[in-house]
Protein backbone atom coordinates (compact mmCIF):
# COMPACT_ATOMS: atom_id res chain seq x y z
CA UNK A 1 57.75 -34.61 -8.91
CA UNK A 2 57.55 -36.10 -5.29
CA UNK A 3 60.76 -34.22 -4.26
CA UNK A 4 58.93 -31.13 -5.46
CA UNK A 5 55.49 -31.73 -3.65
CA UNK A 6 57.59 -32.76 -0.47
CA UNK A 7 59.87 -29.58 -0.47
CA UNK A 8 56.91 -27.25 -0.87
CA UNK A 9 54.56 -29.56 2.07
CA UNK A 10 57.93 -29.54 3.98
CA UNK A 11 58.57 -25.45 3.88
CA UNK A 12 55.03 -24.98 4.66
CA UNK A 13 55.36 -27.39 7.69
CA UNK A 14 58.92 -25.24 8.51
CA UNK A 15 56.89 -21.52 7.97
CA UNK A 16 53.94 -22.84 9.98
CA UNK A 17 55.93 -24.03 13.00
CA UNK A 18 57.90 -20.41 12.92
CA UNK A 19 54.48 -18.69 12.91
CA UNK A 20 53.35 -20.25 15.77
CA UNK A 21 56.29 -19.68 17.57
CA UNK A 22 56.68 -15.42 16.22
CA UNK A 23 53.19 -14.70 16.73
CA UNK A 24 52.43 -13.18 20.22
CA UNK A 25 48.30 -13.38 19.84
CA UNK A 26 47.77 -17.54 21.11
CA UNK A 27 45.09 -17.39 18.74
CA UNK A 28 46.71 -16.94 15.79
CA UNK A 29 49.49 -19.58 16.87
CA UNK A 30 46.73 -21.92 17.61
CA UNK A 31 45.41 -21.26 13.99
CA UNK A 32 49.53 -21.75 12.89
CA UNK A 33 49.44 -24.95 14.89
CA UNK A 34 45.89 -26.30 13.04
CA UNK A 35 48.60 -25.53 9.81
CA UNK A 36 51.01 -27.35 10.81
CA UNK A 37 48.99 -30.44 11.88
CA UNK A 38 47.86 -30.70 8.03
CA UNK A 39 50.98 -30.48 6.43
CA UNK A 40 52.18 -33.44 8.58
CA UNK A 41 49.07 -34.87 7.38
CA UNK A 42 49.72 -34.39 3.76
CA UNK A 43 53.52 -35.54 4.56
CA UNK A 44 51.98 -39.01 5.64
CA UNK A 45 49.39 -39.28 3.06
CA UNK A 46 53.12 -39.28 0.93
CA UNK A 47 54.66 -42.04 3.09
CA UNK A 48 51.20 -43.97 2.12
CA UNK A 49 49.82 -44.16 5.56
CA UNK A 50 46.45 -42.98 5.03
CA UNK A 51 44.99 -43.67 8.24
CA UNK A 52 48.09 -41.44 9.88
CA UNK A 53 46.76 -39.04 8.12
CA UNK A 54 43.24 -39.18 8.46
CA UNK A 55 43.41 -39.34 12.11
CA UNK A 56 45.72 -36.56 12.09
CA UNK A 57 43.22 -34.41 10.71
CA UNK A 58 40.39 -35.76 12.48
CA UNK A 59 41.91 -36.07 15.96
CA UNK A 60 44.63 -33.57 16.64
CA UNK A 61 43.27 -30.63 13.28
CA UNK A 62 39.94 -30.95 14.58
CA UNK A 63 38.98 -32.37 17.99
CA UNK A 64 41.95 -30.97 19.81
CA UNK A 65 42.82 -27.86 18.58
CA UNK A 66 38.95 -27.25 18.92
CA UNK A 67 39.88 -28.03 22.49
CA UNK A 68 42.55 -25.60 22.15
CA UNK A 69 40.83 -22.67 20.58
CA UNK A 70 37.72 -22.97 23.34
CA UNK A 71 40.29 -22.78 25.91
CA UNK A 72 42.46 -19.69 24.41
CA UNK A 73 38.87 -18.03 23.89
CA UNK A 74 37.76 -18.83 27.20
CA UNK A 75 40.79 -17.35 29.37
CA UNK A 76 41.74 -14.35 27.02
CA UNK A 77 38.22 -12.82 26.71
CA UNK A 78 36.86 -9.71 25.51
CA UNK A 79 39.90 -9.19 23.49
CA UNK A 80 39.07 -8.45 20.07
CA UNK A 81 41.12 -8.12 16.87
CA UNK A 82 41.28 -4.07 16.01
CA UNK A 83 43.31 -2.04 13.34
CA UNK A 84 43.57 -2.73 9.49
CA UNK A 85 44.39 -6.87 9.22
CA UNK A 86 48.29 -6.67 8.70
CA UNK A 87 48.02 -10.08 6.54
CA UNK A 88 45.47 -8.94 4.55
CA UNK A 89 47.91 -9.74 1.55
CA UNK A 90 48.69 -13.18 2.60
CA UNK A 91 44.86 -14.18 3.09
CA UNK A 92 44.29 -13.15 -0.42
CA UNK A 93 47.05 -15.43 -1.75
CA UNK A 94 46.23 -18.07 0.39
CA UNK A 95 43.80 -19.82 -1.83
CA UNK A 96 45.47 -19.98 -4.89
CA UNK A 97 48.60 -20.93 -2.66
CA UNK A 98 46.11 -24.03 -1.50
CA UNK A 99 45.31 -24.48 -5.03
CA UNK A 100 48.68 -25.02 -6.50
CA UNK A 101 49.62 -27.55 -3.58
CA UNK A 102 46.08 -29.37 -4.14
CA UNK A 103 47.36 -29.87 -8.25
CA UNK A 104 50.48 -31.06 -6.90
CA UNK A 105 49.71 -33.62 -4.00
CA UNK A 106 46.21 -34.80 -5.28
CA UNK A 107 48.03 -36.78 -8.55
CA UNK A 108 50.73 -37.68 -6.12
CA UNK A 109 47.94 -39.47 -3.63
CA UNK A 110 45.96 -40.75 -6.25
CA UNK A 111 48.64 -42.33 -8.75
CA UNK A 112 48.63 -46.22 -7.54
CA UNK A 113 52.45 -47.09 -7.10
CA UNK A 114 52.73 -51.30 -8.47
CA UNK A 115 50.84 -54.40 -7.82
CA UNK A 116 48.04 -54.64 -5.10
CA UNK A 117 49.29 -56.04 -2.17
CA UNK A 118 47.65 -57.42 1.01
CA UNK A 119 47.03 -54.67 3.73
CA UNK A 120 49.41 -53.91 6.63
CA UNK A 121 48.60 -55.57 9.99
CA UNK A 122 48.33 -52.26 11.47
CA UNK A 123 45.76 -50.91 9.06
CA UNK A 124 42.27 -49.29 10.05
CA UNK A 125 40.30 -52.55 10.17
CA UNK A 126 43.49 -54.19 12.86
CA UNK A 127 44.04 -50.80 14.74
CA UNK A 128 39.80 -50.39 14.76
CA UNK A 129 39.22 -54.19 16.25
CA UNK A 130 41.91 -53.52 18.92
CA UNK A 131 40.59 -50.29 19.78
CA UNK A 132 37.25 -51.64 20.46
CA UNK A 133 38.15 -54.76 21.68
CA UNK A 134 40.73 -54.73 23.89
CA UNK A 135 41.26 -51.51 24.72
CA UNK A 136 37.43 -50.57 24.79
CA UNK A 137 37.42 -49.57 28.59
CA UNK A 138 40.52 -47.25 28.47
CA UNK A 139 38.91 -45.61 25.16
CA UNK A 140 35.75 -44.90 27.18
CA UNK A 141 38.09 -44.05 30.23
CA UNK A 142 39.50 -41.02 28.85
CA UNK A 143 36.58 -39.77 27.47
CA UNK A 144 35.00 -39.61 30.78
CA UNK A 145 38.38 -37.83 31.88
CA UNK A 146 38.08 -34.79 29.09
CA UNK A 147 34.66 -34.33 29.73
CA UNK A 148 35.46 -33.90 33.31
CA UNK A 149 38.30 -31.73 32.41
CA UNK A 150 36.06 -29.41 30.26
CA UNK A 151 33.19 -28.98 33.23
CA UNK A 152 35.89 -28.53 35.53
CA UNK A 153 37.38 -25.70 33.22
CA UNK A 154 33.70 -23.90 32.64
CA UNK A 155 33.02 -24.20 36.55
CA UNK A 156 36.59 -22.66 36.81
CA UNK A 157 35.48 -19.77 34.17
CA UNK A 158 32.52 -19.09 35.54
CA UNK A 159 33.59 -18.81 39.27
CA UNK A 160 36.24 -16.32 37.93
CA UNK A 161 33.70 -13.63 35.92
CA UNK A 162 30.96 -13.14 38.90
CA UNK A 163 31.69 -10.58 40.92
């Protein structure tokens, strides 16, 4: 059964990454990308690293593609999606699609595999201690250094649309 979950989480990984290569719209390969991103989440969810895998969805799924999506909107504007939606098909089979692979990895994440054992040293409570501990300053560093990126990107924008 874990073969089977991993060959279908693996050729979804594979058919996302060939989207967002095919596609010519950086929108919709940014969307292929966000895909992508969750199947390597669900593939370390199956290696039992849960906090992999929730960062993956939290940081690079959500904050950064965000990021990525802003940008893409910000320096391809005004061009809108026209024409009949050529995957109408595939959107409608995407959510039973989601379904099946929910009633295949959920029993897979949730079955307990042997005796407890004591938690890696690199688990959430190590990894969150050293974070904001030790590496506190560079942690508030670099968010200092995206928020100047982002106001330096809208000043950019904005300089670029007034006549």
């Amino acid at each position: 059964m874990e073969w089977v979950a991993f060959l279908i989480v693996a050729a979804c990984a594979v058919a996302s990454a060939v989207g967002l290569v095919v596609r010519a719209n950086p929108l919709h390969g940014a969307l292929f990308l966000v895909a992508n991103l969750f199947c390597v989440a669900v593939l370390y969810l199956m290696l039992r690293a849960e906090f992999l895998a929730l960062a993956q969805v939290i940081v690079y799924a959500g904050a950064i593609m965000v990021l990525f999506i802003f940008a893409i909107m910000l320096l391809v504007p005004g061009r809108a999606e026209t024409g009949p939606d050529p995957l109408g098909r595939a959107r409608r089979l995407a959510v039973p699609v989601a379904a099946l692979l929910g009633l295949i990895v959920v029993p897979l994440v949730a079955r307990t595999g042997g005796p407890a054992v004591a938690p890696p040293p690199g688990g959430a409570g190590a990894i969150g201690r050293r974070l904001f501990t030790d590496y506190l300053f560079p942690f508030e560093v670099t968010s200092v250094l995206l928020l100047a990126a982002l106001v330096g990107a809208l000043t950019l924008a904005k300089r670029r649309s007034t006549p």
